[in-house]
PDB file of N, CA and C in Angstrom:
ATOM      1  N   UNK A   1     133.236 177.585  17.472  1.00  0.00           N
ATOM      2  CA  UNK A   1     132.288 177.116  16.475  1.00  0.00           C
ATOM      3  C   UNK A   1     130.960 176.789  17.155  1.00  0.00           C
ATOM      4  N   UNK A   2     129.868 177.181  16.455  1.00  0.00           N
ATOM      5  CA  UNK A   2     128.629 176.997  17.364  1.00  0.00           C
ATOM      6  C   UNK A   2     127.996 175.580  17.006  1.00  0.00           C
ATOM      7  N   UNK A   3     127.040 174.979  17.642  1.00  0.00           N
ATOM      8  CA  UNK A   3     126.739 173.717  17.160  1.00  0.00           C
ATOM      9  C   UNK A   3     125.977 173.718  16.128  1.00  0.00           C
ATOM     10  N   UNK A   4     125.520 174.823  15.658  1.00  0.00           N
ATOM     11  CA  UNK A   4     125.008 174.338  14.043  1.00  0.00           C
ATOM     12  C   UNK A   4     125.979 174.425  12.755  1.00  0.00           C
ATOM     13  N   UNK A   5     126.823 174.872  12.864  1.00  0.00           N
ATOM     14  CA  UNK A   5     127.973 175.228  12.605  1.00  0.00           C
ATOM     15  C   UNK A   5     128.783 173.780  12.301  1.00  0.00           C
ATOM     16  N   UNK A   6     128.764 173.145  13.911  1.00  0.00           N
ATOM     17  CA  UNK A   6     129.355 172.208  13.731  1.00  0.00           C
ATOM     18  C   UNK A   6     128.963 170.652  13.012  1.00  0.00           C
ATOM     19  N   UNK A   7     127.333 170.770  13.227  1.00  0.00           N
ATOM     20  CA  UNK A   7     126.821 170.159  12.224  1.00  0.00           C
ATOM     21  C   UNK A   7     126.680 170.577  10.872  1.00  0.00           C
ATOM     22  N   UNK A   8     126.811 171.544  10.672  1.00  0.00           N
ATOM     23  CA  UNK A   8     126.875 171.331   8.462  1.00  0.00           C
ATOM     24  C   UNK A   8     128.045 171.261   8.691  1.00  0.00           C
ATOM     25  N   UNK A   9     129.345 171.775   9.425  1.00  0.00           N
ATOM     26  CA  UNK A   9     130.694 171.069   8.896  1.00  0.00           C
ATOM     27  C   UNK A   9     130.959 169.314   8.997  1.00  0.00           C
ATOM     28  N   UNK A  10     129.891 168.831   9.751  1.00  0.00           N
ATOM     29  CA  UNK A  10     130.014 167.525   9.537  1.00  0.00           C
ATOM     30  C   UNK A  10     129.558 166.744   8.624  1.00  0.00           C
ATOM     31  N   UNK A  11     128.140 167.087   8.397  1.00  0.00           N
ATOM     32  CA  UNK A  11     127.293 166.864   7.311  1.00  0.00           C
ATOM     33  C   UNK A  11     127.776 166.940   6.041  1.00  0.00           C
ATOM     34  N   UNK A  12     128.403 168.289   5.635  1.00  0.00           N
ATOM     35  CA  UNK A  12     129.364 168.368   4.695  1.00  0.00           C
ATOM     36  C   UNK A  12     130.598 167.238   4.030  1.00  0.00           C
ATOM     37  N   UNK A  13     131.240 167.384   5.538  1.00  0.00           N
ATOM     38  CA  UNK A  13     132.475 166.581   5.502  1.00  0.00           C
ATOM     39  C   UNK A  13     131.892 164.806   4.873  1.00  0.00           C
ATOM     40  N   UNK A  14     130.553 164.592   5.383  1.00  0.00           N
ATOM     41  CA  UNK A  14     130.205 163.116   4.898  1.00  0.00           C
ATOM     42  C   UNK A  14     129.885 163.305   3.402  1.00  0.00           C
ATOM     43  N   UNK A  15     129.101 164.405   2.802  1.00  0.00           N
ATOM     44  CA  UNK A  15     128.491 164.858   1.488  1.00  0.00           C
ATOM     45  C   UNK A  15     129.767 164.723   0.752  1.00  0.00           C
ATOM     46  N   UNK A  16     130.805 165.290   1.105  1.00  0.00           N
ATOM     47  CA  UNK A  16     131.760 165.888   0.086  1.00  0.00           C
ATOM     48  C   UNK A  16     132.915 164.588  -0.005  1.00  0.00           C
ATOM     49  N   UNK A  17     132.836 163.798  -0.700  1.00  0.00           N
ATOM     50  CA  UNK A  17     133.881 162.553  -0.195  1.00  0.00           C
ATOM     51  C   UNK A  17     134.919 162.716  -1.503  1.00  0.00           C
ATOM     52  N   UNK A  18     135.283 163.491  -1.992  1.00  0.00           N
ATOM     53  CA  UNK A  18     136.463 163.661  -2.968  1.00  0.00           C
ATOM     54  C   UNK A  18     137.445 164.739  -2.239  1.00  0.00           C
ATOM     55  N   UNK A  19     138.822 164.776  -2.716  1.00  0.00           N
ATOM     56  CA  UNK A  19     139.794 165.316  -1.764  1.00  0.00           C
ATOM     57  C   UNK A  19     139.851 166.770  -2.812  1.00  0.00           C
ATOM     58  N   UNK A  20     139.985 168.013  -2.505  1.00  0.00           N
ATOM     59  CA  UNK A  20     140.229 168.878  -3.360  1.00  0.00           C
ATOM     60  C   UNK A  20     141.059 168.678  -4.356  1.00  0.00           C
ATOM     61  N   UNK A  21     142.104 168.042  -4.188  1.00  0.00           N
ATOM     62  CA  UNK A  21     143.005 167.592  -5.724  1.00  0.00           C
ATOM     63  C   UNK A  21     141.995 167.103  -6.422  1.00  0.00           C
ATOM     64  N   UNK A  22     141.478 166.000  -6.034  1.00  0.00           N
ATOM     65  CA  UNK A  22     139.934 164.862  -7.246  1.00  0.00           C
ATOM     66  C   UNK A  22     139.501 165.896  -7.743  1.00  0.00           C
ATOM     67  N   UNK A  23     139.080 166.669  -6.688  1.00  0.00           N
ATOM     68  CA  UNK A  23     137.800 167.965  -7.421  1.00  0.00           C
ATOM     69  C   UNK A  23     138.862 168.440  -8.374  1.00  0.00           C
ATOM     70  N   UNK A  24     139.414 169.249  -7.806  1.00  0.00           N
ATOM     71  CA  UNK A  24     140.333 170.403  -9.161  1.00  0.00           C
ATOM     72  C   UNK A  24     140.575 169.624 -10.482  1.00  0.00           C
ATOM     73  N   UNK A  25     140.435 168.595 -10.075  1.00  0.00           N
ATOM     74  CA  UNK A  25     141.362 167.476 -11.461  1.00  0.00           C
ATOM     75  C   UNK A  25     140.122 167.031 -12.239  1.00  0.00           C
ATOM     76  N   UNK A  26     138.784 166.829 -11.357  1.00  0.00           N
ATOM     77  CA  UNK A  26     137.362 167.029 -11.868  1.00  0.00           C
ATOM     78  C   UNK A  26     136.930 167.877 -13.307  1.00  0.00           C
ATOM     79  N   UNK A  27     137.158 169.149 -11.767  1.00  0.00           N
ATOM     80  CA  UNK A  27     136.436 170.109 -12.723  1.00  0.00           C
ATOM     81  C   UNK A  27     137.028 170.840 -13.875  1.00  0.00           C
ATOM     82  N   UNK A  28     138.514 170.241 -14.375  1.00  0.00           N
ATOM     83  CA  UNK A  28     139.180 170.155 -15.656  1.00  0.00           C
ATOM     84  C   UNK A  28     138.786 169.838 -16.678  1.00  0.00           C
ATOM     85  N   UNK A  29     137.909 168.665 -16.443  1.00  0.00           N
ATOM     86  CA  UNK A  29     137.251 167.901 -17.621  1.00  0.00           C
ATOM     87  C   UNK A  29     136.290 168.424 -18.690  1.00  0.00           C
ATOM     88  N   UNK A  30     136.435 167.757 -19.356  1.00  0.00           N
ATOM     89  CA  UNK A  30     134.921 168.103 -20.425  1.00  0.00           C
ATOM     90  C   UNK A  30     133.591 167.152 -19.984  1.00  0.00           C
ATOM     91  N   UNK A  31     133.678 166.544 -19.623  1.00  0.00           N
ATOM     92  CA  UNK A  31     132.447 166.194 -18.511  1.00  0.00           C
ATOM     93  C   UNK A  31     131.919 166.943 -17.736  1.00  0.00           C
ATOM     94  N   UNK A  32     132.863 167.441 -16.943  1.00  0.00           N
ATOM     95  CA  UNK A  32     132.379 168.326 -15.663  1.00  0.00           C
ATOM     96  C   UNK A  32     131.380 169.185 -16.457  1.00  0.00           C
ATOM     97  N   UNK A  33     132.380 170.063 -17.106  1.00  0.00           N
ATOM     98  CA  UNK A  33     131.943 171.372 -18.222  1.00  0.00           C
ATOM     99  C   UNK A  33     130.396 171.098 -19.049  1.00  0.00           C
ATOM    100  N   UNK A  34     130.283 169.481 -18.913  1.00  0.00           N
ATOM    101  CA  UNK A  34     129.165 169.063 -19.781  1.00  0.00           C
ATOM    102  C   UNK A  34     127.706 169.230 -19.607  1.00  0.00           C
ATOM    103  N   UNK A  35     128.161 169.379 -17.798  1.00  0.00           N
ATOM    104  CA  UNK A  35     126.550 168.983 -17.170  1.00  0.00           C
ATOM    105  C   UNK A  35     126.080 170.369 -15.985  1.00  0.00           C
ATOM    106  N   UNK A  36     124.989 170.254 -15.917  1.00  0.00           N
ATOM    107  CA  UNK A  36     124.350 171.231 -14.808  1.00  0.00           C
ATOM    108  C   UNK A  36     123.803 172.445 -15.504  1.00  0.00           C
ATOM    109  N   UNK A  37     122.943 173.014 -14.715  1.00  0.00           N
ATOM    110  CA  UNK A  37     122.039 174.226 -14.960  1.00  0.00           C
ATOM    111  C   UNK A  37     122.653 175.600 -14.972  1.00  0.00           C
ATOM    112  N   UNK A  38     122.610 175.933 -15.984  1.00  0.00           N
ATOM    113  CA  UNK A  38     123.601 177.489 -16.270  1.00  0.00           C
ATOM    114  C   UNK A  38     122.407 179.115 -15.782  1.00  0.00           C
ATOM    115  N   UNK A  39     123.048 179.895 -14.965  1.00  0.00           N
ATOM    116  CA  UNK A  39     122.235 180.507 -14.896  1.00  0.00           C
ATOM    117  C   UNK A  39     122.348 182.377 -15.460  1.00  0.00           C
ATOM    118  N   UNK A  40     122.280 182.109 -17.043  1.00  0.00           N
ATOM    119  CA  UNK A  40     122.924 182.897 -17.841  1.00  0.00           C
ATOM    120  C   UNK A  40     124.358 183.062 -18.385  1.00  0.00           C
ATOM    121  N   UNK A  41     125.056 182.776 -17.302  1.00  0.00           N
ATOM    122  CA  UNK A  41     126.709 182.188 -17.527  1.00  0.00           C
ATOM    123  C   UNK A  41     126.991 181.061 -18.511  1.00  0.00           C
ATOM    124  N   UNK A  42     128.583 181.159 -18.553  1.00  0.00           N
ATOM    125  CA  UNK A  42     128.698 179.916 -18.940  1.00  0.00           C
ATOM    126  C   UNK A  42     129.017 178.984 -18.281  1.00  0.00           C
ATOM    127  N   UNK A  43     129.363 179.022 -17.004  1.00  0.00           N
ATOM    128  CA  UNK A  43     129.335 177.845 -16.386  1.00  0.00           C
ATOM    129  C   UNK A  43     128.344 177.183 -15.645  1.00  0.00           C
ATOM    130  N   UNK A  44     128.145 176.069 -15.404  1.00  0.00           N
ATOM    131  CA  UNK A  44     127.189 175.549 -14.623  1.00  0.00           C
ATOM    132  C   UNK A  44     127.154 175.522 -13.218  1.00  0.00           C
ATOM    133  N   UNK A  45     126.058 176.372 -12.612  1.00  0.00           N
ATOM    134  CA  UNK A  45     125.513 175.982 -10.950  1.00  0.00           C
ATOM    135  C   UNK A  45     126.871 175.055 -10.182  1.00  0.00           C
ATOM    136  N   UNK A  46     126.861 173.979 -10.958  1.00  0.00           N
ATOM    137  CA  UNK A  46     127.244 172.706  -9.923  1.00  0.00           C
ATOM    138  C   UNK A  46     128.750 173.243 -10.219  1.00  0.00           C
ATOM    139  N   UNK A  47     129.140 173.570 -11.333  1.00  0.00           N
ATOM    140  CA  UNK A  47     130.571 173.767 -11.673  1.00  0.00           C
ATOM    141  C   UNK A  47     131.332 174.829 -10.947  1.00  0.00           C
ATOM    142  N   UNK A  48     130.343 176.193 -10.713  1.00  0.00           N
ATOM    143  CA  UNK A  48     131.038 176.982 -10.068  1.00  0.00           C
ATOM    144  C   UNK A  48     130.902 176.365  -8.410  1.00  0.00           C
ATOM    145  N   UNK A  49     130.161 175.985  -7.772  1.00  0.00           N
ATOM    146  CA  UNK A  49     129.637 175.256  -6.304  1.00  0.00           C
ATOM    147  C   UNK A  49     131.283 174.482  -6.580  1.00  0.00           C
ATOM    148  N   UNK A  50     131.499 173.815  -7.053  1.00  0.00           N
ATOM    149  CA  UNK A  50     132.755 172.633  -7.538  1.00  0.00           C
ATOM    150  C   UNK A  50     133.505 173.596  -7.021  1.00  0.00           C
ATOM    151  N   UNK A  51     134.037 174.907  -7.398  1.00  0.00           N
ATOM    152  CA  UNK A  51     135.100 175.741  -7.552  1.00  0.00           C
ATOM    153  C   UNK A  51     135.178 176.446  -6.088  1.00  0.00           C
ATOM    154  N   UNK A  52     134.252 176.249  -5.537  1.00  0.00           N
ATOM    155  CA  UNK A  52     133.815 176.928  -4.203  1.00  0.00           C
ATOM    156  C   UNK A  52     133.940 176.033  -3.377  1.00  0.00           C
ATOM    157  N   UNK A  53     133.713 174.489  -3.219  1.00  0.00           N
ATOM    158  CA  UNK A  53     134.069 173.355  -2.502  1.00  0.00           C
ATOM    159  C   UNK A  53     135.417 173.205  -2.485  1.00  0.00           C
ATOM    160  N   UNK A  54     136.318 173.060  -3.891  1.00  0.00           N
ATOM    161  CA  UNK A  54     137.530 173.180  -3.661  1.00  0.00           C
ATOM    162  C   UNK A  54     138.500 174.356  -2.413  1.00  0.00           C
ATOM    163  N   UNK A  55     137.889 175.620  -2.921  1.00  0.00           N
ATOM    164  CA  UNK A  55     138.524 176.857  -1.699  1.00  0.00           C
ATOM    165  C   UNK A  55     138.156 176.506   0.074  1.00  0.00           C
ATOM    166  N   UNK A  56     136.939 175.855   0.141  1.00  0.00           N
ATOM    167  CA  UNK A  56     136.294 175.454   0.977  1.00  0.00           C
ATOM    168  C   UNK A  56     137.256 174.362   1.928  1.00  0.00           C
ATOM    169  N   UNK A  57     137.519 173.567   1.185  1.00  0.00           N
ATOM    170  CA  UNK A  57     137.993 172.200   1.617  1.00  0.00           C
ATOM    171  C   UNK A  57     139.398 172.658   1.912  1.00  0.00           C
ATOM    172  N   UNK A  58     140.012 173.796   1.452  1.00  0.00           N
ATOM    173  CA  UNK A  58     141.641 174.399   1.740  1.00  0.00           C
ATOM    174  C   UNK A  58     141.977 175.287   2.876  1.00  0.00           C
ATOM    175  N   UNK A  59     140.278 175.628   2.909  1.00  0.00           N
ATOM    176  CA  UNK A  59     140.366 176.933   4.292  1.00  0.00           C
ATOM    177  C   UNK A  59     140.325 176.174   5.644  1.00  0.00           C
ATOM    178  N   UNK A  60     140.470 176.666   6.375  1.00  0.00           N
ATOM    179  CA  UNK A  60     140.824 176.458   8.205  1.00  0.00           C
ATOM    180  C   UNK A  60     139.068 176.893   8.905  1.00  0.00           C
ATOM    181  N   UNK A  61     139.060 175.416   9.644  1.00  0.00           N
ATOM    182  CA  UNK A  61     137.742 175.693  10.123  1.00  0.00           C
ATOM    183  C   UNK A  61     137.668 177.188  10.652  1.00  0.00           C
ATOM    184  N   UNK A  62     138.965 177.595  11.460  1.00  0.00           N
ATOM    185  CA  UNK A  62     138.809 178.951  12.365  1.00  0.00           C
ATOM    186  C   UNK A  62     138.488 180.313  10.987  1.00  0.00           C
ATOM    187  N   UNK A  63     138.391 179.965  10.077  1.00  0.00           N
ATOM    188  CA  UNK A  63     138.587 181.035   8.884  1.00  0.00           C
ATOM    189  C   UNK A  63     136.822 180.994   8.090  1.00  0.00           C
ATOM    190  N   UNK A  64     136.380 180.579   8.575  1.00  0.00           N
ATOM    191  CA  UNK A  64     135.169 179.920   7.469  1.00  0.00           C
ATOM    192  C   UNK A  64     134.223 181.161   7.908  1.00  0.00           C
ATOM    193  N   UNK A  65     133.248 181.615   7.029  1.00  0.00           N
ATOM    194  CA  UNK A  65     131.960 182.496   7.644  1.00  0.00           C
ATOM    195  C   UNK A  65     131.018 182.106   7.421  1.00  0.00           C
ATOM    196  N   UNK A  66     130.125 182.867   7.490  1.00  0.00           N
ATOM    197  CA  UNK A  66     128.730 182.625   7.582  1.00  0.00           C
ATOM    198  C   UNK A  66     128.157 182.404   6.299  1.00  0.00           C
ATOM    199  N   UNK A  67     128.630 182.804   5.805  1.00  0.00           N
ATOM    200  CA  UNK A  67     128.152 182.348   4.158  1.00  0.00           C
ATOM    201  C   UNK A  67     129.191 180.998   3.570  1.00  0.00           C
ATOM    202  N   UNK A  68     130.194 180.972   3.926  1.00  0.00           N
ATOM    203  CA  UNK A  68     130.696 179.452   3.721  1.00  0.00           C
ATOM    204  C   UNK A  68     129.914 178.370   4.480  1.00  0.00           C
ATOM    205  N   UNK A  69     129.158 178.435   5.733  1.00  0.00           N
ATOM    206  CA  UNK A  69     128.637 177.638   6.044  1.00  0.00           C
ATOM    207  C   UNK A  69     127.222 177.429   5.432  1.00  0.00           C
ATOM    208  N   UNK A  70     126.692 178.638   4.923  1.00  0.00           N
ATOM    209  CA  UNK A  70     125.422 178.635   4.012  1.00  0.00           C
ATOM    210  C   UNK A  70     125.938 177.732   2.538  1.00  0.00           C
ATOM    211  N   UNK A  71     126.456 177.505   2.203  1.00  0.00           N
ATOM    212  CA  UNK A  71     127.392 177.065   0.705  1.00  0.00           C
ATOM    213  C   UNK A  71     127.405 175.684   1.269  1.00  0.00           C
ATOM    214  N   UNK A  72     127.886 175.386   2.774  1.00  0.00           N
ATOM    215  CA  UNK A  72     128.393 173.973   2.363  1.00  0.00           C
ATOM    216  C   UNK A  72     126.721 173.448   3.149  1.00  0.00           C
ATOM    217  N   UNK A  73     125.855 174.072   3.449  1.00  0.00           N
ATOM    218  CA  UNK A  73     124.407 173.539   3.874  1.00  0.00           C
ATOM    219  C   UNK A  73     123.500 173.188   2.715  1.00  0.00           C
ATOM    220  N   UNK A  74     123.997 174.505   1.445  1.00  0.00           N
ATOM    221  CA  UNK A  74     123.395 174.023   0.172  1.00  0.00           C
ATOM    222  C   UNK A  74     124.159 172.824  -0.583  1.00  0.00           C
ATOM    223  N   UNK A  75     125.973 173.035  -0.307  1.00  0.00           N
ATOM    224  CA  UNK A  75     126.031 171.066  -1.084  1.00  0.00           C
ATOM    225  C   UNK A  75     125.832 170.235  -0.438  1.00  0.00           C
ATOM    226  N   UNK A  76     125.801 169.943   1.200  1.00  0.00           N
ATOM    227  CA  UNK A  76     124.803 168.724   1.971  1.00  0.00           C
ATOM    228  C   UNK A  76     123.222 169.013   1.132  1.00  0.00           C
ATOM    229  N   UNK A  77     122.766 169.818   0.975  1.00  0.00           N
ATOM    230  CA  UNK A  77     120.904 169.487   0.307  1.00  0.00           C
ATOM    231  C   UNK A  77     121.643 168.515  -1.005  1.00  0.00           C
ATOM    232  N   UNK A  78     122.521 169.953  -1.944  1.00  0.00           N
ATOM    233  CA  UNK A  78     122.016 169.198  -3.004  1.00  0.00           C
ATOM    234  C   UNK A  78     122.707 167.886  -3.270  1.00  0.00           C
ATOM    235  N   UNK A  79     123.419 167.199  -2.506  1.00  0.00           N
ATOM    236  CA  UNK A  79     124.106 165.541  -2.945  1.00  0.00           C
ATOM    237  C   UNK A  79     122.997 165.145  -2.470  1.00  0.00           C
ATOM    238  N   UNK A  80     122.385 164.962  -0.887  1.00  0.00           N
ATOM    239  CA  UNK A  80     121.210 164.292  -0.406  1.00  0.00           C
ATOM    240  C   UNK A  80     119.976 163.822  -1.588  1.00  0.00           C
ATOM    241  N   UNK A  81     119.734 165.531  -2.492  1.00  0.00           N
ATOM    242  CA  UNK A  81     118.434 164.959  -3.087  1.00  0.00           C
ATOM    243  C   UNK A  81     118.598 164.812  -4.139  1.00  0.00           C
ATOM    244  N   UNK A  82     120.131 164.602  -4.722  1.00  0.00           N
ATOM    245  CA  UNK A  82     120.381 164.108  -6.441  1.00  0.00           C
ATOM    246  C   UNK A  82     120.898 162.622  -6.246  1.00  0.00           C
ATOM    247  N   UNK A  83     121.236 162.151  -4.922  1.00  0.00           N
ATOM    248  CA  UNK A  83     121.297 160.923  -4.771  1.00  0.00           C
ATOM    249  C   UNK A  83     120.068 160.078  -4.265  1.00  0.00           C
ATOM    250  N   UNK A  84     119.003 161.066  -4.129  1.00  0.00           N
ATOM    251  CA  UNK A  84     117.628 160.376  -4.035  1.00  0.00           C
ATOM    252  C   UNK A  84     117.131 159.755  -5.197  1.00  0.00           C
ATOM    253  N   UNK A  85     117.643 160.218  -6.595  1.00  0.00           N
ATOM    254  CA  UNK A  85     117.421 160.421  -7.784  1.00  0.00           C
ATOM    255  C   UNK A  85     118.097 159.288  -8.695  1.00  0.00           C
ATOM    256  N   UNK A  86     118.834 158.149  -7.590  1.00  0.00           N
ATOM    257  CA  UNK A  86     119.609 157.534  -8.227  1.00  0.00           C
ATOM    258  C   UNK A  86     119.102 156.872  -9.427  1.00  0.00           C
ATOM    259  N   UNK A  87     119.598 156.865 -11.265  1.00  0.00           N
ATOM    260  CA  UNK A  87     118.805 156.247 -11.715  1.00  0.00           C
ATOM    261  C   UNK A  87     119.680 154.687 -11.481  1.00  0.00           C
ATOM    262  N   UNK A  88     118.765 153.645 -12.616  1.00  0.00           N
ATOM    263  CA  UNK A  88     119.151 151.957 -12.254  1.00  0.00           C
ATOM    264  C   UNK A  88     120.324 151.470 -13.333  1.00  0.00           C
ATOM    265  N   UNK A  89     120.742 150.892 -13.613  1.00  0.00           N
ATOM    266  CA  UNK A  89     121.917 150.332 -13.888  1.00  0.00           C
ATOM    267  C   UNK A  89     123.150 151.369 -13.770  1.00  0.00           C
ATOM    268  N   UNK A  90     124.008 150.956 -14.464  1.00  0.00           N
ATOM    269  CA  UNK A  90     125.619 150.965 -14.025  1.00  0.00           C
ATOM    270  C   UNK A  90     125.728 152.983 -14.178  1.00  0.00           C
ATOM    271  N   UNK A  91     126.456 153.397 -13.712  1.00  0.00           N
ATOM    272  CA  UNK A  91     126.149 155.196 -13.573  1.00  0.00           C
ATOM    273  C   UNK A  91     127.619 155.817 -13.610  1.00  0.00           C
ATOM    274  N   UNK A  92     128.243 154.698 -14.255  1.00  0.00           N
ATOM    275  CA  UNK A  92     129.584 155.486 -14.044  1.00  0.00           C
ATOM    276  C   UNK A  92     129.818 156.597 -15.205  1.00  0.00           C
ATOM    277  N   UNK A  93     129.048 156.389 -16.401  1.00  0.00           N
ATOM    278  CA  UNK A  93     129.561 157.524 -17.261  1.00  0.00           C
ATOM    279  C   UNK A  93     128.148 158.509 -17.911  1.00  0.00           C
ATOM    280  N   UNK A  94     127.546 158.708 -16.605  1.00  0.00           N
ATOM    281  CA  UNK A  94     126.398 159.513 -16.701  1.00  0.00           C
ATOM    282  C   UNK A  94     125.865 160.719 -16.087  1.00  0.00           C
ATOM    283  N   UNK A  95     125.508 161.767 -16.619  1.00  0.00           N
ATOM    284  CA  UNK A  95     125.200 162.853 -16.344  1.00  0.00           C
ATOM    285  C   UNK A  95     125.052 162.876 -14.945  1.00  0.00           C
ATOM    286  N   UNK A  96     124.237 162.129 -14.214  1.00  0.00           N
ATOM    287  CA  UNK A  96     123.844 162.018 -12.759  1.00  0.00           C
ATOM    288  C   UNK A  96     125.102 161.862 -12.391  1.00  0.00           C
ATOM    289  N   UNK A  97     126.057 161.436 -12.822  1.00  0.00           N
ATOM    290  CA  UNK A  97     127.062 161.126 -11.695  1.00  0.00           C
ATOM    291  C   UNK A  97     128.018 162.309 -11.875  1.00  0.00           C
ATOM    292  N   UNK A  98     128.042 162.731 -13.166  1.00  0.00           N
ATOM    293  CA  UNK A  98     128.936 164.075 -13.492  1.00  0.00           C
ATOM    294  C   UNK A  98     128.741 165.427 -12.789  1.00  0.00           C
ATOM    295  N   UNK A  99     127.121 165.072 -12.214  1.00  0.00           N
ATOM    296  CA  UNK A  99     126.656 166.611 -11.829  1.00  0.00           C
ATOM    297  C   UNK A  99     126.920 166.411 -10.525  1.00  0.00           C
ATOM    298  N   UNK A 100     127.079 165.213  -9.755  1.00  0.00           N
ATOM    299  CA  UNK A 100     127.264 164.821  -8.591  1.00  0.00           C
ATOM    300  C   UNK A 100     128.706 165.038  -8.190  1.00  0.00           C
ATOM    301  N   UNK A 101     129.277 164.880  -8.878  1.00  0.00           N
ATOM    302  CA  UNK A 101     130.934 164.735  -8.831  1.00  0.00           C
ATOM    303  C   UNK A 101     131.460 166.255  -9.353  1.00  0.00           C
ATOM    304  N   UNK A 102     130.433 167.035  -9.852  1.00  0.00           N
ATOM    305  CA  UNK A 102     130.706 168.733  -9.495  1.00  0.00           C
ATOM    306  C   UNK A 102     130.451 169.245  -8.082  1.00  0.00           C
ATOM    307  N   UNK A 103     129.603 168.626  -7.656  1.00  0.00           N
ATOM    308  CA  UNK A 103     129.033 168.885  -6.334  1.00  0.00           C
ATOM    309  C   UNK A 103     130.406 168.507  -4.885  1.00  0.00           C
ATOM    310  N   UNK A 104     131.284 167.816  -5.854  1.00  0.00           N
ATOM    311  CA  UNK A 104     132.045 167.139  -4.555  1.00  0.00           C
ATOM    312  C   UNK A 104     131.879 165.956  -4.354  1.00  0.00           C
ATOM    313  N   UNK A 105     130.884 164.908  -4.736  1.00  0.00           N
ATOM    314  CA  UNK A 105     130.728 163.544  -4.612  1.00  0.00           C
ATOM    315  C   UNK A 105     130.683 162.837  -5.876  1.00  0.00           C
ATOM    316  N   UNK A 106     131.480 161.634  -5.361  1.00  0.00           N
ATOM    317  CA  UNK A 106     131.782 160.521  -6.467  1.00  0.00           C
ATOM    318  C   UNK A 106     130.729 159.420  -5.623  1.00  0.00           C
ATOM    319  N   UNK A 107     129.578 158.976  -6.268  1.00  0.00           N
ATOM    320  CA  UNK A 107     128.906 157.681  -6.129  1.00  0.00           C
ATOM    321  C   UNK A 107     129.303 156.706  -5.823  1.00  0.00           C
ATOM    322  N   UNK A 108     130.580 156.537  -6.921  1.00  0.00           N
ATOM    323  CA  UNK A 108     131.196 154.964  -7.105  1.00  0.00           C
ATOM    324  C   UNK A 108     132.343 154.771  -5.794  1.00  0.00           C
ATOM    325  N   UNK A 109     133.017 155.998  -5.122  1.00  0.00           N
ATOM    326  CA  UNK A 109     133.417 155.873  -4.039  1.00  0.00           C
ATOM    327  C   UNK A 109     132.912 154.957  -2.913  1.00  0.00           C
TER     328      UNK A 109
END
């Protein structure tokens, strides 16, 4: 593994703090399904990324490529700058946290 490599698998590993079961059991919901940017599809950006974190989180570092490491560099950006975004009071049953928790991260964790 090369060292940039080994930094987005770390970076990642801090971004992504739900266990692939959470996710799969996630992205079941009608929440999940509720939120994020569709790009002609019907599913949402964050939802399919969700579906791709899950395979992600099952594979063997020795198995991963170059484009899995491009995937998990784009969900380290995007938790970083949707948690820049935090809005103010309580966020447990809000879009921000739904689109976050497609991404692989739960806030309230």
């Amino acid at each position: 593994m090369k060292d940039d490599e080994r930094k987005v698998a770390s970076e990642f590993g801090k971004a992504v703090n739900m266990t692939a079961k959470e996710l799969e059991r996630w992205l079941d919901t009608d929440e999940s399904k509720s939120v994020g940017q569709k790009d002609g599809g019907s599913e949402s950006v964050g939802h399919e990324s969700g579906r791709r974190i899950v395979q992600l989180l099952h594979e063997r570092k020795s198995e991963l490529t170059e484009d899995d490491y491009a995937h998990m560099d784009k969900v380290v950006g995007y938790v970083h700058r949707h948690l820049a975004q935090r809005p103010s009071g309580d966020v447990t049953d809000t879009k921000w946290r739904y689109s976050l928790m497609n991404w692989g991260h739960d806030p309230l964790k």
